[in-house]
Protein backbone atom coordinates (compact mmCIF):
# COMPACT_ATOMS: atom_id res chain seq x y z
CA UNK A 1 -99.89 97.08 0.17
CA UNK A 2 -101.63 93.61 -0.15
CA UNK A 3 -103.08 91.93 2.93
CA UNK A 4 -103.82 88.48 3.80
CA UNK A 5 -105.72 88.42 7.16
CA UNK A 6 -105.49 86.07 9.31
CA UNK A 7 -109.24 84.42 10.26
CA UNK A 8 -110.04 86.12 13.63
CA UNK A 9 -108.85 89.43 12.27
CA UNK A 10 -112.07 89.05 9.49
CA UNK A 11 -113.91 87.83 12.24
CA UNK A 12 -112.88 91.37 14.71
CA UNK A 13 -113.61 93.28 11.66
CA UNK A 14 -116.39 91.84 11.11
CA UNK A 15 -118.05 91.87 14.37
CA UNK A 16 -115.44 93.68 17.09
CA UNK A 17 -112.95 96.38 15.30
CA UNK A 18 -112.04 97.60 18.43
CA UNK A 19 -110.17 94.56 19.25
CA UNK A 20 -107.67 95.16 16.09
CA UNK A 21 -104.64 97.79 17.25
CA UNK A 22 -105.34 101.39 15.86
CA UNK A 23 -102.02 101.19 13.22
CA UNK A 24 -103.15 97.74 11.94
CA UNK A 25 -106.52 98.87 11.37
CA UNK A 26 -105.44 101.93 9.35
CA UNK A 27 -103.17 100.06 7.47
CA UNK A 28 -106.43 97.60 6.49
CA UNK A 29 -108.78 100.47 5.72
CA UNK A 30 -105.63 101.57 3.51
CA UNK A 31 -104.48 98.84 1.73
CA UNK A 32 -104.32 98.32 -1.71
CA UNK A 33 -106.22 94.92 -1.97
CA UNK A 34 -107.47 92.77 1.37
CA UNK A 35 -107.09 88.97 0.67
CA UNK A 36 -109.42 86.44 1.89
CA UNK A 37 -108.03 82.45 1.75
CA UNK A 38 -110.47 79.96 1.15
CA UNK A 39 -108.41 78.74 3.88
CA UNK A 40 -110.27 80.56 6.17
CA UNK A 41 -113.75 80.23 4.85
CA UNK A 42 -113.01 76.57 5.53
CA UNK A 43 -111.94 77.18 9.06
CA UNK A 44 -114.61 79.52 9.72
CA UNK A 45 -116.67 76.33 8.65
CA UNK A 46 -115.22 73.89 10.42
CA UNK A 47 -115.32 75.90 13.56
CA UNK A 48 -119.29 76.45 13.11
CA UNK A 49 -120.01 72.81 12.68
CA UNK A 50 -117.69 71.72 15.71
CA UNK A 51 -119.28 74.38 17.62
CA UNK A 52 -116.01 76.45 18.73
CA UNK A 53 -117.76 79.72 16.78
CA UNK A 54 -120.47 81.38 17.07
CA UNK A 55 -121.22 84.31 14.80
CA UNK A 56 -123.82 86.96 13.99
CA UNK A 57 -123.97 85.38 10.39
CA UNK A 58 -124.02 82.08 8.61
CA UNK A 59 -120.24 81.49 7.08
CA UNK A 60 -121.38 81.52 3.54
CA UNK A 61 -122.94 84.96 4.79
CA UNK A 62 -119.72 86.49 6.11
CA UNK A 63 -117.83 85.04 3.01
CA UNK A 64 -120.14 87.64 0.83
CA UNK A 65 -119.82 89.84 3.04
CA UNK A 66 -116.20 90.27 2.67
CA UNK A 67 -115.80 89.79 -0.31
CA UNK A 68 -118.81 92.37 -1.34
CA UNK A 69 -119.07 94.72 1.07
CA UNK A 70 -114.89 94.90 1.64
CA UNK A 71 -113.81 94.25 -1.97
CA UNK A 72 -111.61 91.51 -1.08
CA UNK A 73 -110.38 89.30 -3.10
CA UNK A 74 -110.47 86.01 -2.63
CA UNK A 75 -107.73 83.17 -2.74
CA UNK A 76 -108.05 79.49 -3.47
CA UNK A 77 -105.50 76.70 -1.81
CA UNK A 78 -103.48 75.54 -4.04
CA UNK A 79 -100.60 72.30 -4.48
CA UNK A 80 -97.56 74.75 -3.82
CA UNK A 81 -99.18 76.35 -1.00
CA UNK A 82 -99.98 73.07 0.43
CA UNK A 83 -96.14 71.70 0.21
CA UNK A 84 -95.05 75.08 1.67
CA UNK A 85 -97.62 74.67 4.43
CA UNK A 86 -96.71 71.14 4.87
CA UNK A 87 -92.80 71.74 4.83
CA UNK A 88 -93.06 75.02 7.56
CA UNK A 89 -91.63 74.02 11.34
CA UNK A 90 -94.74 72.47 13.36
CA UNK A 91 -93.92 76.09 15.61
CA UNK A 92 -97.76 76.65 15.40
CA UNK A 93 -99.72 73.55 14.99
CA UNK A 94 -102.87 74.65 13.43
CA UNK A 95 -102.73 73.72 10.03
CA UNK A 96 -104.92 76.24 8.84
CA UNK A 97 -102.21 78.74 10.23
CA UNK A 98 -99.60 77.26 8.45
CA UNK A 99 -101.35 77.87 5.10
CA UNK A 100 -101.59 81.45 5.55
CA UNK A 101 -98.17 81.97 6.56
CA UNK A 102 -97.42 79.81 3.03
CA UNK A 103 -100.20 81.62 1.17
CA UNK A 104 -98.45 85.20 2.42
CA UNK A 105 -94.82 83.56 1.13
CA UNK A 106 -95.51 82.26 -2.01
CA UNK A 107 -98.15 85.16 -3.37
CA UNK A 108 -95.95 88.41 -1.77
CA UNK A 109 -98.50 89.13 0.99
CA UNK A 110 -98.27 91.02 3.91
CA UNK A 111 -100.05 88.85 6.96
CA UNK A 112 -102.23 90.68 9.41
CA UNK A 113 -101.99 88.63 12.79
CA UNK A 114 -102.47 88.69 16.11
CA UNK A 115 -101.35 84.95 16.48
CA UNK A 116 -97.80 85.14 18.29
CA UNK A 117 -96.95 82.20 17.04
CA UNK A 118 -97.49 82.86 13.57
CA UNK A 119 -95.46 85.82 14.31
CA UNK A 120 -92.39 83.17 14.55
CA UNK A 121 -92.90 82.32 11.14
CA UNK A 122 -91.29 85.51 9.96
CA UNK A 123 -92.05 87.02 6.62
CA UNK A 124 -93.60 90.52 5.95
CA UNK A 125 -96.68 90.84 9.20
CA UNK A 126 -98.34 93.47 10.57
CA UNK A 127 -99.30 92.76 14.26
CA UNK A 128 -102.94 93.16 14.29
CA UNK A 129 -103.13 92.99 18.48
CA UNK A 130 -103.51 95.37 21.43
CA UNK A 131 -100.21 94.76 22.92
């Protein structure tokens, strides 16, 4: 199975695993290919800058990290991800969100979340949260 996590679940693998449920985490460590959006690279930068995050590395740090060290592969944004986004119900407002749940759609992904909203979206998800 394919996975496209959702930011904060790179973030609690990162930095807090034992925040992820058990299943979800043994469905990471046994998935045929983790995805990483640039979408999230770009959040995880925005987020720095604005001061909302504060992690143990520098973004372009955890961005290697991930993709190195996990052997993820990485996904850019492109225009038909960005008219999916931008056509989805406003049910979760963050836009960066909404391009994951698009990314997942249009490339056959499985989303790992622990977002209930984005769970609204539908599509193939694996809750990622304890309860």
């Amino acid at each position: 199975m394919n996975l496209l996590l959702d930011t904060h679940i790179w973030l609690w693998l990162l930095e807090e695993p034992n925040r992820i449920a058990l299943g979800a985490y043994k469905q990471i460590e046994s998935a045929t290919e983790l995805v990483l959006s640039a979408a999230s690279v770009w959040e995880l930068a925005i987020k720095t800058q604005l001061g909302r995050l504060n992690t143990n590395l520098a973004v372009a740090e955890l961005r290697q990290e991930i993709l190195q060290e996990m052997a993820a592969k990485e996904l850019v944004v492109t225009a038909a991800h960005a008219l999916t986004a931008a056509s989805l119900p406003l049910v979760h407002k963050d836009p960066f969100d909404r391009m994951l749940v698009a990314q997942a759609s249009i490339e056959g992904l499985t989303l790992v979340t622990a977002d209930a909203l984005m769970r609204r979206y539908g599509g193939a998800q694996i809750w990622a949260g304890n309860g």
